[in-house]
Protein backbone atom coordinates (compact mmCIF):
# COMPACT_ATOMS: atom_id res chain seq x y z
CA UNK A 1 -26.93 3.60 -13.30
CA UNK A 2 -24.76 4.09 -9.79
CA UNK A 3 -25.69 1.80 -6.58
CA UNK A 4 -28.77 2.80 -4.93
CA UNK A 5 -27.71 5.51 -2.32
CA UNK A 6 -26.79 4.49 0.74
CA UNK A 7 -27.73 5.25 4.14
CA UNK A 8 -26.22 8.08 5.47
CA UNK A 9 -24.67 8.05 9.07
CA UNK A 10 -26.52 11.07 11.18
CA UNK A 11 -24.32 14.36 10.67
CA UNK A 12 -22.46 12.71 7.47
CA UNK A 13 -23.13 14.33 3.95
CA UNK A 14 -24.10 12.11 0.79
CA UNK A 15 -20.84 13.74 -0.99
CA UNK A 16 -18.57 12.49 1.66
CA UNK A 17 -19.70 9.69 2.17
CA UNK A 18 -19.71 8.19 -2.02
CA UNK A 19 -16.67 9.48 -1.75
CA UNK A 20 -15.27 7.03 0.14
CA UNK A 21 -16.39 4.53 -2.89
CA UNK A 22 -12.94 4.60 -4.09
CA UNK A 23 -11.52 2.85 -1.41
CA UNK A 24 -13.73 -0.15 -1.31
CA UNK A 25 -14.33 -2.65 -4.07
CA UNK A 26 -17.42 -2.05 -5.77
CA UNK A 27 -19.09 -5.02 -4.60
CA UNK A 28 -18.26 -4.26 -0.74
CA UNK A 29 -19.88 -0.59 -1.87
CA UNK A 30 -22.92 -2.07 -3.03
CA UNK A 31 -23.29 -4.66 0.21
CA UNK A 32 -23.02 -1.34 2.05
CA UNK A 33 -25.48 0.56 0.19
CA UNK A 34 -28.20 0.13 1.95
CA UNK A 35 -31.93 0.21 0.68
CA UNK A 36 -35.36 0.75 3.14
CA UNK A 37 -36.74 -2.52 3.82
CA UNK A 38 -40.04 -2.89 3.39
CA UNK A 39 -42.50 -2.37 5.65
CA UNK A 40 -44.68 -5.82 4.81
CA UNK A 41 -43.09 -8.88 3.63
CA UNK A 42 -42.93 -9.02 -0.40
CA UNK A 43 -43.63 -12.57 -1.38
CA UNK A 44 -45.76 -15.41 0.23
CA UNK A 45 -43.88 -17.42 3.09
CA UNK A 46 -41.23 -14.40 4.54
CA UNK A 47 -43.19 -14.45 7.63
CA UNK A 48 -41.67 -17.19 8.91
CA UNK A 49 -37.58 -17.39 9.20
CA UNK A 50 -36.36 -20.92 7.40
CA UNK A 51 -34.77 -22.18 11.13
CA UNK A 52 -36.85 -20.85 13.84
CA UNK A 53 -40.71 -20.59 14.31
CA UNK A 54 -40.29 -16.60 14.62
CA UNK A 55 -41.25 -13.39 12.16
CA UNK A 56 -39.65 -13.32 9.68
CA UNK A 57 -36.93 -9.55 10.00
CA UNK A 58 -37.65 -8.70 6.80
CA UNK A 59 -41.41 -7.95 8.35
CA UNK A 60 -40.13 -6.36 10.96
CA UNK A 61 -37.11 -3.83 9.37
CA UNK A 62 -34.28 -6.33 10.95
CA UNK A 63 -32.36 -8.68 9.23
CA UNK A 64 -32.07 -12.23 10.04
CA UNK A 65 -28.14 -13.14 10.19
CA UNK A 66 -26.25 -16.20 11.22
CA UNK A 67 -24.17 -16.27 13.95
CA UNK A 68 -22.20 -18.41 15.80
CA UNK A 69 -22.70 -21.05 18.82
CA UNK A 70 -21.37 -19.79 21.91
CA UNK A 71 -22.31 -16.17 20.82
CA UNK A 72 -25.53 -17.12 20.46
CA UNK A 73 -28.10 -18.96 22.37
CA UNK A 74 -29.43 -19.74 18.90
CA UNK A 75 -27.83 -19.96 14.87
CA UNK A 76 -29.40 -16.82 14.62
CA UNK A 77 -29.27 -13.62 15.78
CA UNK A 78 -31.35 -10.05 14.34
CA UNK A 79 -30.21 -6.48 13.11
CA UNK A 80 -29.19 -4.52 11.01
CA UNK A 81 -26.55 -5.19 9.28
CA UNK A 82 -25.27 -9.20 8.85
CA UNK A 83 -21.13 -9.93 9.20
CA UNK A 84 -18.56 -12.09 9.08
CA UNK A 85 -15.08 -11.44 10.97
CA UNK A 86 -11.68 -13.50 11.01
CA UNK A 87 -9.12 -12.98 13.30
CA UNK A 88 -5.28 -14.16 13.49
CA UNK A 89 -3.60 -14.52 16.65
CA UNK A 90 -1.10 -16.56 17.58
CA UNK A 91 -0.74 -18.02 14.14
CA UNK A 92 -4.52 -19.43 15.04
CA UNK A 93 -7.27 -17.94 12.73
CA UNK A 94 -10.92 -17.84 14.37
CA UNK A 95 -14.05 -16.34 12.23
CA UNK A 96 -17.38 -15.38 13.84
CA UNK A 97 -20.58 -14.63 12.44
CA UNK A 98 -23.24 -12.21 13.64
CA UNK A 99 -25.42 -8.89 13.72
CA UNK A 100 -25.08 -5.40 14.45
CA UNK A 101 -28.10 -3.79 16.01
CA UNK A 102 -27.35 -0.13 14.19
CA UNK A 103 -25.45 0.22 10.79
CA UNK A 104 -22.17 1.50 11.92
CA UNK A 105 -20.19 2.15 8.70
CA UNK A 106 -17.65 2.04 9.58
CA UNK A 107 -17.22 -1.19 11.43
CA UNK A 108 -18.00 -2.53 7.65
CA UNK A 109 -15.22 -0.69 6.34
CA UNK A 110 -12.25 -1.92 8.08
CA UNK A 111 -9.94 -2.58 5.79
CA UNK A 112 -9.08 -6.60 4.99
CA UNK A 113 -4.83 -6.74 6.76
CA UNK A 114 -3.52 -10.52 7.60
CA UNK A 115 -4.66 -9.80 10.84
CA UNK A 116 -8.08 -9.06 10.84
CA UNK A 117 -11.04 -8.53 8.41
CA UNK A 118 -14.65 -8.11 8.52
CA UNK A 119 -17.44 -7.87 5.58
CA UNK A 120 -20.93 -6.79 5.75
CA UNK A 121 -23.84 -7.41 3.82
CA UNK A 122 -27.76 -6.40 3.87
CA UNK A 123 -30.04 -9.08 2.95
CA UNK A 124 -31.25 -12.13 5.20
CA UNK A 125 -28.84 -14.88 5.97
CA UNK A 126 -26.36 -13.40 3.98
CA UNK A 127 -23.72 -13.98 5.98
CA UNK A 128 -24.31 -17.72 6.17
CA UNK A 129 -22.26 -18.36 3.40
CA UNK A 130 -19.97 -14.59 3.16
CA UNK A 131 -16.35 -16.16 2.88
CA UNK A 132 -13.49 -13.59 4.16
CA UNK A 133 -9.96 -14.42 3.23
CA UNK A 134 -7.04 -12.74 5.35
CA UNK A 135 -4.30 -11.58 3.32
CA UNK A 136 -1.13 -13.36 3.41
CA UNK A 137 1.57 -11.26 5.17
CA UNK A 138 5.35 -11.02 3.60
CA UNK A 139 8.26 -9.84 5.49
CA UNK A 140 11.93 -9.82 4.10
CA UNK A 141 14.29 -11.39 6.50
CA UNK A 142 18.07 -10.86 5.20
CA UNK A 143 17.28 -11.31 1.65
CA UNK A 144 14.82 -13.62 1.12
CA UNK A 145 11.04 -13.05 1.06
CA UNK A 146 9.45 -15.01 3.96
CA UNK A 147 5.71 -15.20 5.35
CA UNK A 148 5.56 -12.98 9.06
CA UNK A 149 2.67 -10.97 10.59
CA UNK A 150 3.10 -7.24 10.33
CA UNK A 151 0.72 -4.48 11.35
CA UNK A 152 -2.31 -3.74 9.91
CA UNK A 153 -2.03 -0.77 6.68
CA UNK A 154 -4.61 1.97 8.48
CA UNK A 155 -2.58 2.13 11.34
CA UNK A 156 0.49 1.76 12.80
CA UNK A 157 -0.22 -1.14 15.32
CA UNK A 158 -3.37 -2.80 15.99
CA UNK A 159 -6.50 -3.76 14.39
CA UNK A 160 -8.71 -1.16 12.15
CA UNK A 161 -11.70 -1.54 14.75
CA UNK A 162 -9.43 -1.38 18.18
CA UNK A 163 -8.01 2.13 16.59
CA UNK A 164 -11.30 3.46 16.10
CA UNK A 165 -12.61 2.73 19.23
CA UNK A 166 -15.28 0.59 17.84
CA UNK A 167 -16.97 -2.50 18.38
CA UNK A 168 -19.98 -4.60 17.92
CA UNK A 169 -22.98 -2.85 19.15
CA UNK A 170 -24.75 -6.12 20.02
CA UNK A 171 -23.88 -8.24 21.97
CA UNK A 172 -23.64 -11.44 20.40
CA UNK A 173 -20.97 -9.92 18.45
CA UNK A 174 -18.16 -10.19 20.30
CA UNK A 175 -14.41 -10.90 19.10
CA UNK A 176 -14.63 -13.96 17.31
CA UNK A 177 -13.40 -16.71 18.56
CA UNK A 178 -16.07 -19.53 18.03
CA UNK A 179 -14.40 -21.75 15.07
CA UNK A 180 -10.88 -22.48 14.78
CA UNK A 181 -9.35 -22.89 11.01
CA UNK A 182 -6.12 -23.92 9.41
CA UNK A 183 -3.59 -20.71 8.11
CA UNK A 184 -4.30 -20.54 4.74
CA UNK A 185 -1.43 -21.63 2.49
CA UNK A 186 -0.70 -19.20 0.26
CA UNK A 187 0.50 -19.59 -3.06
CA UNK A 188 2.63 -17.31 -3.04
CA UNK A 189 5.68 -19.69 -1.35
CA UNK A 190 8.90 -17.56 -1.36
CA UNK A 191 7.21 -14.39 -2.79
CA UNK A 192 6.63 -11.19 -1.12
CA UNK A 193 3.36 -10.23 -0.04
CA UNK A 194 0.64 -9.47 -2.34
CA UNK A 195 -0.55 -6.70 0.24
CA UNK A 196 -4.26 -5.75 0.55
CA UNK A 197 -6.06 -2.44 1.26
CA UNK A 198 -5.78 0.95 0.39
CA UNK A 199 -5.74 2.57 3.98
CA UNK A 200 -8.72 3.78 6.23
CA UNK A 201 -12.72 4.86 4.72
CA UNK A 202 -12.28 8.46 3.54
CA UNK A 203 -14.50 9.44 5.99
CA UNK A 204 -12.31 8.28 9.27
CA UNK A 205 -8.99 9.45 7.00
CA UNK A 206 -10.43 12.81 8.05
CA UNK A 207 -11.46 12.20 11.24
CA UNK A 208 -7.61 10.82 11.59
CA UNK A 209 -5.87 13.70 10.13
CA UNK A 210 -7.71 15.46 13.10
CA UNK A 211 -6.33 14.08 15.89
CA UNK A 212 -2.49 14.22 15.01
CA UNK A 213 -0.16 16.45 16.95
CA UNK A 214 2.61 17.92 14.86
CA UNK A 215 5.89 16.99 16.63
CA UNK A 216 9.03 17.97 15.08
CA UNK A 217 9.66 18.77 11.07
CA UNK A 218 12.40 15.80 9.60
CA UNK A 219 12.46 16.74 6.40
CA UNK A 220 11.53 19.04 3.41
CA UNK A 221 12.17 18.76 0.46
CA UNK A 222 10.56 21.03 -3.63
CA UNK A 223 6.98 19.82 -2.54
CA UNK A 224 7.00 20.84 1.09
CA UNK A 225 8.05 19.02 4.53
CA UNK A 226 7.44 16.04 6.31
CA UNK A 227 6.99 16.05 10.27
CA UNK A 228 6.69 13.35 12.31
CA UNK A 229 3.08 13.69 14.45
CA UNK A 230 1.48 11.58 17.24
CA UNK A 231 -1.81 9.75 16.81
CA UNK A 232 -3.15 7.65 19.54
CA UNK A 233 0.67 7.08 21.61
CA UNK A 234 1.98 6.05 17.67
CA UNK A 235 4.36 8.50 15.86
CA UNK A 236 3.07 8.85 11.96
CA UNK A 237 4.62 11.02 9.29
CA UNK A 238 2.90 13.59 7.77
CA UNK A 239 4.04 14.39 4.51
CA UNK A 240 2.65 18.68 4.40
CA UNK A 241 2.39 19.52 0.41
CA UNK A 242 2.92 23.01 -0.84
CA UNK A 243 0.15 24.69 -2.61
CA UNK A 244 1.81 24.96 -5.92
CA UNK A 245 1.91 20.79 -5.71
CA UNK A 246 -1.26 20.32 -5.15
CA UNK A 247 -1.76 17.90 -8.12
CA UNK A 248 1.33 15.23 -6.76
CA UNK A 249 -0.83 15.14 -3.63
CA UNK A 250 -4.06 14.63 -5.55
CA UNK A 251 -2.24 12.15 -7.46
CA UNK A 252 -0.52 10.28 -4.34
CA UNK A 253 -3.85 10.21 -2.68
CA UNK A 254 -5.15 8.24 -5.59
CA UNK A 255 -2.64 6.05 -5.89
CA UNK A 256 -2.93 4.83 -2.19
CA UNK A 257 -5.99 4.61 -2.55
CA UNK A 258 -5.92 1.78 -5.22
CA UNK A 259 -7.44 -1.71 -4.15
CA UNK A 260 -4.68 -4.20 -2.88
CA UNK A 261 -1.51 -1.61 -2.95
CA UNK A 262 -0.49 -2.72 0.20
CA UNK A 263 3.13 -4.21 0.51
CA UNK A 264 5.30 -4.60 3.08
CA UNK A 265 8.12 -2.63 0.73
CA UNK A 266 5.56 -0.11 -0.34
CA UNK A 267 5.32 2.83 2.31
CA UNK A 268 2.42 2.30 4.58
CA UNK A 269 -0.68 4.38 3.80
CA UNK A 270 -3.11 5.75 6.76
CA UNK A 271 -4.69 9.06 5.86
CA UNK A 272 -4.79 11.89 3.57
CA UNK A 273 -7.13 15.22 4.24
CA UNK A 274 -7.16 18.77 2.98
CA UNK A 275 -6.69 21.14 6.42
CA UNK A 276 -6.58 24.37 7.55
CA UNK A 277 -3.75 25.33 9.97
CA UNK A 278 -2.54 29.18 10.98
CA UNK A 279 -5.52 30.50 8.20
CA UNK A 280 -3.97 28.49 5.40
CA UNK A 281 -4.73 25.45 3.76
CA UNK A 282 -2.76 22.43 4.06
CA UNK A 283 -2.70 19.34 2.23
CA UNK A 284 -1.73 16.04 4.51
CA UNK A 285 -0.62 13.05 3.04
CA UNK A 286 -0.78 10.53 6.53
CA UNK A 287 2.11 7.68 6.46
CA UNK A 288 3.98 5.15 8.84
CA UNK A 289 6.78 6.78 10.19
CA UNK A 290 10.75 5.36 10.00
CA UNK A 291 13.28 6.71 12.12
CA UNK A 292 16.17 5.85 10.05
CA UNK A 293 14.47 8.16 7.20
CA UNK A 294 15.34 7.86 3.48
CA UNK A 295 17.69 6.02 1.82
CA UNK A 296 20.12 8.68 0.85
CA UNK A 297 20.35 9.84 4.59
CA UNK A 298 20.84 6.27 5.88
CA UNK A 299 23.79 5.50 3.28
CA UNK A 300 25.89 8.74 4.18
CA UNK A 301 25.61 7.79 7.56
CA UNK A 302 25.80 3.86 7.48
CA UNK A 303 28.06 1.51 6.32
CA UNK A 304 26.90 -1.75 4.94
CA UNK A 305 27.94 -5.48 5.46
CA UNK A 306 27.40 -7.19 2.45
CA UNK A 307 23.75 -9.17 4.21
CA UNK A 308 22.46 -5.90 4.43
CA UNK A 309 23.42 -4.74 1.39
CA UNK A 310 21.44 -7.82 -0.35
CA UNK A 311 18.59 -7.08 2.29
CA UNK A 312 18.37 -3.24 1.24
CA UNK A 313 18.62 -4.41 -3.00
CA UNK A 314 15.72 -7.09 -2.65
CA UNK A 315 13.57 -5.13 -0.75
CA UNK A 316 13.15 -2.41 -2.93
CA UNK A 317 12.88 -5.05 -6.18
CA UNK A 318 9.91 -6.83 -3.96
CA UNK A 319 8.07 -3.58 -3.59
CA UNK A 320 8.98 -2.67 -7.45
CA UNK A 321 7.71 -5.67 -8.68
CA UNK A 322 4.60 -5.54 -6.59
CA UNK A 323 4.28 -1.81 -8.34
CA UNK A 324 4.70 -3.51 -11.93
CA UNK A 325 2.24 -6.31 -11.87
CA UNK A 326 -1.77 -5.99 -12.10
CA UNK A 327 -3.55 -7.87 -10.13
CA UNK A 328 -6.69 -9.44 -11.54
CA UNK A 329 -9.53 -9.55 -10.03
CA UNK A 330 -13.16 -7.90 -8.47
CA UNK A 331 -10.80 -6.42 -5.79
CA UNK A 332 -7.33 -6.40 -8.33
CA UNK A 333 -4.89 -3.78 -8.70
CA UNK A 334 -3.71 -1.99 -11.86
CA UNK A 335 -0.16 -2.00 -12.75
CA UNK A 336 1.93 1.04 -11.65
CA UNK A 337 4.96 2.82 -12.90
CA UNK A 338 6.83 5.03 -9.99
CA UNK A 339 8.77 6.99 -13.00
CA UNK A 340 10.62 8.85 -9.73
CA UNK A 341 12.58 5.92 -8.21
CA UNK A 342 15.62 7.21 -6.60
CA UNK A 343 17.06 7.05 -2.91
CA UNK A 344 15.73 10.16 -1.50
CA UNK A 345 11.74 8.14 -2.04
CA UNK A 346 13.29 5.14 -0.63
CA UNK A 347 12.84 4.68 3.37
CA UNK A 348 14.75 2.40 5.49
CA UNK A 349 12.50 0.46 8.07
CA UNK A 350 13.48 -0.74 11.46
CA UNK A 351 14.57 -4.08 10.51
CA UNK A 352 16.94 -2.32 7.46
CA UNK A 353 14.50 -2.89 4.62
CA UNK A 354 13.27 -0.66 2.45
CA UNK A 355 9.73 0.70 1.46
CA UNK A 356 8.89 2.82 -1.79
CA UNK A 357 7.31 6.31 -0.86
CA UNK A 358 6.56 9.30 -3.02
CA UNK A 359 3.59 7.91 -5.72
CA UNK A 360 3.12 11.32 -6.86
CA UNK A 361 4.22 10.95 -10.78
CA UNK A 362 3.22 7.43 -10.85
CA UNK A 363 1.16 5.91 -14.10
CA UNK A 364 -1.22 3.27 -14.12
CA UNK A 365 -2.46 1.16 -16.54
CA UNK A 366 -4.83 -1.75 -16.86
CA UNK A 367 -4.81 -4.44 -19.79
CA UNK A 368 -8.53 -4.79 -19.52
CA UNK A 369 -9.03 -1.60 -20.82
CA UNK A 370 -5.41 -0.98 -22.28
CA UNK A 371 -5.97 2.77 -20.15
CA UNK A 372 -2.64 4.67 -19.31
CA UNK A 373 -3.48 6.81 -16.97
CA UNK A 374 -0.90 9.17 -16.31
CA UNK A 375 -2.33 11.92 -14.12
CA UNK A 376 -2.58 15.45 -14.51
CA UNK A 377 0.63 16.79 -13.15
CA UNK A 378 2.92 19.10 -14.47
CA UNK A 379 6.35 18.11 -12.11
CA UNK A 380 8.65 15.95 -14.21
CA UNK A 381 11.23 12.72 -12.07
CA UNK A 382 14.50 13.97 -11.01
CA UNK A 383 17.42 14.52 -13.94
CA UNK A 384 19.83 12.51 -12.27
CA UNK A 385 18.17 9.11 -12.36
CA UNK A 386 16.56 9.82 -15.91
CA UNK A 387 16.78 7.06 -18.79
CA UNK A 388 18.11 7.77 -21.83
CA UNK A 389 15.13 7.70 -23.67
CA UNK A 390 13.65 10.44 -21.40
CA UNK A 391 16.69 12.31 -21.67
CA UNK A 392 16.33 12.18 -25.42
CA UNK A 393 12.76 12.39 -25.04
CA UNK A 394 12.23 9.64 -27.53
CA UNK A 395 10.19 7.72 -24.80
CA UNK A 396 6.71 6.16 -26.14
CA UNK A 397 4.66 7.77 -23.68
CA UNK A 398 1.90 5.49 -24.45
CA UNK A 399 3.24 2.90 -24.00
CA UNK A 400 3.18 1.48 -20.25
CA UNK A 401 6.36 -0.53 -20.92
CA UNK A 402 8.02 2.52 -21.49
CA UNK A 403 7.76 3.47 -18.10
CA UNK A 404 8.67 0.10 -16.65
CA UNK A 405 12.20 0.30 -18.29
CA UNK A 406 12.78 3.94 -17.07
CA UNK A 407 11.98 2.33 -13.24
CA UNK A 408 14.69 -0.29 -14.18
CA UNK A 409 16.96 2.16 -15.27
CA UNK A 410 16.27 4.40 -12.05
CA UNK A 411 16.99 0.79 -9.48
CA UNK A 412 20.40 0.13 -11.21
CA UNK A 413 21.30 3.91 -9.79
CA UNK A 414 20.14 3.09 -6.59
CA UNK A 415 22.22 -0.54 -6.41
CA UNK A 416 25.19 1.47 -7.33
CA UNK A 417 24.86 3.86 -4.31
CA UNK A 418 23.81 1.10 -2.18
CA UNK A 419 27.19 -1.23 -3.01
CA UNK A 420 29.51 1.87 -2.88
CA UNK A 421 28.60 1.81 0.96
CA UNK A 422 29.35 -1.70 1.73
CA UNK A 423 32.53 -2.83 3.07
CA UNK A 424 34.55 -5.40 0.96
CA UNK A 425 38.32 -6.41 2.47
CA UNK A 426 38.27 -3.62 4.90
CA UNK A 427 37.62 -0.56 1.88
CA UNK A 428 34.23 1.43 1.91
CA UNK A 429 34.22 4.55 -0.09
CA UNK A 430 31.96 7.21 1.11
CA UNK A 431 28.35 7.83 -0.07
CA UNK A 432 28.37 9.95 -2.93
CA UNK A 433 25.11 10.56 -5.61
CA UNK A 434 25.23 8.44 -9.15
CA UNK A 435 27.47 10.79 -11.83
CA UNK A 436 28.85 12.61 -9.16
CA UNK A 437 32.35 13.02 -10.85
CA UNK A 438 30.72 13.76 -14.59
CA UNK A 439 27.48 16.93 -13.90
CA UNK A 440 27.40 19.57 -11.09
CA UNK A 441 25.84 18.70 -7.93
CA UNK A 442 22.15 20.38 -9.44
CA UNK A 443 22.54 18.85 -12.59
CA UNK A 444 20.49 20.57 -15.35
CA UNK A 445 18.50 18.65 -18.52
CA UNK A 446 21.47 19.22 -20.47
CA UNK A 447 23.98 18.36 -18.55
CA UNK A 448 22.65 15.24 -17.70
CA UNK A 449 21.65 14.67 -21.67
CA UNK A 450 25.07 15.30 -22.86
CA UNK A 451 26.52 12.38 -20.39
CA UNK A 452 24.15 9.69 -20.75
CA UNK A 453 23.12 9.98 -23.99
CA UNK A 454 25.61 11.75 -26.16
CA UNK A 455 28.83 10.14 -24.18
CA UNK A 456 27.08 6.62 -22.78
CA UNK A 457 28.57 6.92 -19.55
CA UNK A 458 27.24 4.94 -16.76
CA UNK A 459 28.77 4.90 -12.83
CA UNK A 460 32.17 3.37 -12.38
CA UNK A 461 31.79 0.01 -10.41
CA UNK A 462 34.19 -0.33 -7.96
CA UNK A 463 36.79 -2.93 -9.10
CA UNK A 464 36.70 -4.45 -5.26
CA UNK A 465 33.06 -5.85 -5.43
CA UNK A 466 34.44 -8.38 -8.16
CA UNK A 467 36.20 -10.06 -5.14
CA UNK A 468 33.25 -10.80 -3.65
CA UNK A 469 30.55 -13.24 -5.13
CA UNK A 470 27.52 -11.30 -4.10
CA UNK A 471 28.32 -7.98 -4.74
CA UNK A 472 29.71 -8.97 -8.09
CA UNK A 473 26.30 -10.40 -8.83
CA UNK A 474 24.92 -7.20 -8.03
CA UNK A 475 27.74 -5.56 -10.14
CA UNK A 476 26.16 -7.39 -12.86
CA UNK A 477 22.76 -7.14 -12.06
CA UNK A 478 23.14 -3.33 -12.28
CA UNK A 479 24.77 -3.35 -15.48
CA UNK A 480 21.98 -4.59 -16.96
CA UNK A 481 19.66 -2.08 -15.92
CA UNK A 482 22.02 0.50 -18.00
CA UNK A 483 21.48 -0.71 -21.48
CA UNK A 484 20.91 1.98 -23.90
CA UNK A 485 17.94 -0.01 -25.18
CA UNK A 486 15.05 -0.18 -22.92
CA UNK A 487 13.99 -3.32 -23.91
CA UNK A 488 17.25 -4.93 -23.42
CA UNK A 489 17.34 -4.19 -19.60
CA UNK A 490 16.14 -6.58 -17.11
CA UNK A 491 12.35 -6.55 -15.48
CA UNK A 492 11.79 -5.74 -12.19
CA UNK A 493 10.44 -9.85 -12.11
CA UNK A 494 14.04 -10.99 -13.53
CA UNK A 495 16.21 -9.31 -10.92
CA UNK A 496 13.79 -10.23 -8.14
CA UNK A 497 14.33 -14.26 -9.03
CA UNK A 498 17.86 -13.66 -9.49
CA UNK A 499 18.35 -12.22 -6.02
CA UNK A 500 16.75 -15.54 -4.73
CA UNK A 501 19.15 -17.31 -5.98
CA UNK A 502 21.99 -15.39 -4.71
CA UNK A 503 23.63 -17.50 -1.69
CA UNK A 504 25.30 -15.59 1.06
């Protein structure tokens, strides 16, 4: 049997709101799914609370909840739904305890970022002992992984509840600020960020979608266009799906929606809604905008030094290898295939690192279960950056590993157009697409068959990166991502180490 149903916000229907179960872990779905009290207390003693010489909520449809000296005039405070809250400012983290009087949903909902987090729960004292862990935050400087704040996934700036317009409706419950507590160390020293999240509650992903104004169209591409929009002062990108690819946006909206897919090198998820504009129906994938735009617009536009060349490369492995690992755990992640890695799904942040976009052909699987879940759509990757083995279709497509190697294959592309723009002794050669000199500029299946797989040719590495010790470790690197053999090609894991070691 399902969670008992939960209490439905006034003007909110039971569909919607389940919905939104997806984007939750299922034990924050159940601490929201909230039950009538009853109206007399249920076993002998309730009447009194444990701490104060008062009635007991439960008697009286209110909760009894902890909460925090100087909040309250007492350790206790009543309503209806009990919560804990951390905060990080400053690098100081402060946590506060408390009550709402009404059960807003979706102050409960806010999505856990290393900034802020909150967690609700609906029985007495609950949140006496509710631990809330803020997730650690990973930002590549140069080429190295290093810990940095960075803004929170549902939005692009600010907290989850200062977007919303929200806050505590009682008011003990004000910002926290009563107890002061060490950073958490991570454990992940000199790793990227494990991420955390999956974007906004369904139900405010719709509100979201809108209040975005449609600015200016930067992009289109077989499934539709992007535009850049304006929500709340912030630009966002909103990626506009065609009709006919309605299952890549089904299947991106999935993805994102998966527990703990936040990354710092995975494009930043805030909304996705179904919309009707000029009598038609539009489907609105909701991102964090870049202004330098995709990869394979920066490159023909940009050349590289050989720092940001190694900054560009280890970004996108970090975001890779967050894609290729599960996560265990209540709240854990499956592992994820992108099986459409090339530089067009690639964007280039402010501070010239990269984020993976475009989940729409992505696979998942789960070793728990051993389930590959591939998706139900029809579009197949882009020729150019196929493996052989897809090429030859002699792939095991079901096997998860499979998919892993084709990703590799895919990355070594990308290095290759990423060192062909960077500037060794003076000599850059301009940005051109991988196999540009062997298949037409729109290769076809065949074309693209007969060169990799029949002939074995891979891109020509410049001779001039040997003459530099970085780039020819990234000469090399690359080269081992084009083995014939899938299983003799490095993992995403292997490359990412090896970068770390790579002195500039």
């Amino acid at each position: 049997m399902g969670p008992p149903a939960p209490l439905l916000p006034h003007g909110h229907d039971k569909g919607q709101l389940l919905g939104q179960k997806g984007a939750l872990g299922s034990r924050d779905f159940r601490a929201l799914s909230l039950s009538p009290k009853p109206a007399a207390c249920p076993r002998p003693g309730c009447e009194l609370s444990p701490w104060h010489n008062m009635p007991h909520p439960l008697c009286a449809d209110e909760l009894l909840c902890a909460c925090d000296v100087p909040h309250c005039s007492t350790p206790t405070c009543t309503g209806k739904v009990c919560f804990v809250s951390k905060r990080k400012e400053d690098g100081t983290i402060t946590q506060h305890r408390g009550c709402f009087s009404q059960h807003i949903l979706e102050n409960c909902n806010t999505p856990v970022t290393e900034q802020y987090g909150m967690r609700c729960c609906d029985t007495s004292m609950c949140n006496a002992e509710l631990e809330i862990f803020l997730q650690g935050t990973g930002a590549l400087r140069g080429w190295r992984c290093a810990w940095a704040p960075s803004a929170p996934q549902g939005s692009p700036s600010g907290t989850g509840m200062s977007l919303l317009g929200l806050s505590p409706t009682d008011p003990n419950a004000e910002p926290p600020s009563s107890s002061t507590l060490s950073p958490p160390r991570s454990t992940f020293i000199d790793d990227c960020t494990t991420g955390s999240g999956s974007g906004l509650p369904f139900l405010v992903q719709r509100t979201v979608a809108r209040q975005i104004t449609l600015v200016e169209c930067v992009g289109k591409g077989r499934y539709g266009e992007v535009w850049r929009g304006v929500w709340h002062g912030e630009s966002v990108a909103v990626k506009i799906f065609s009709s006919r690819d309605e299952q890549s946006w089904f299947r991106e909206t999935e993805i994102y929606n998966t527990v703990l897919l936040r990354h710092d090198n995975i494009l930043g998820f805030i909304a996705s809604d179904m919309t009707s504009r000029n009598s038609s129906t539009q489907l609105w994938l909701i991102t964090h905008y870049h202004e330098n735009g995709s990869l394979y617009d920066f490159l023909q536009r940009t050349a590289l030094d050989v720092e940001t060349c190694l900054g560009l490369a280890s970004s996108i492995i970090c975001g890779l290898v967050h894609l290729h690992v599960e996560i265990f755990g209540t709240q854990g992640k499956p592992a994820i295939a992108h099986r459409d890695l090339k530089s067009r799904n690639i964007l280039v942040k402010s501070n010239r690192q990269c984020c993976i976009a475009d989940l729409g052909l992505a696979v998942m699987h789960s070793q728990g279960s051993d389930y590959l879940d591939i998706g139900n759509n029809p579009r197949v990757g882009t020729k150019r950056y196929m493996a052989p083995e897809v090429l030859s279709e002699q792939i095991r497509t079901d096997c998860f590993e499979s998919y892993k190697k084709t990703d590799i294959w895919a990355y070594g592309l990308v290095l290759w157009e990423i060192t062909r723009r960077t500037v060794v002794n003076g000599i850059v050669e301009e940005y051109r697409p991988p196999f540009f000199d062997a298949v037409p500029s729109d290769p076809s299946f065949e074309d693209m068959k007969k060169v990799v797989c029949i002939d074995q040719q891979t891109p020509v590495v410049p001779n001039r990166l040997f003459s530099d010790p970085v780039l020819s470790a990234l000469a090399k690197i690359m080269k081992e991502c084009w083995y014939q053999s899938p299983s003799a090609r490095l993992t995403a894991l292997r490359i990412k180490k090896t970068y770390l070691m790579i002195k500039i």
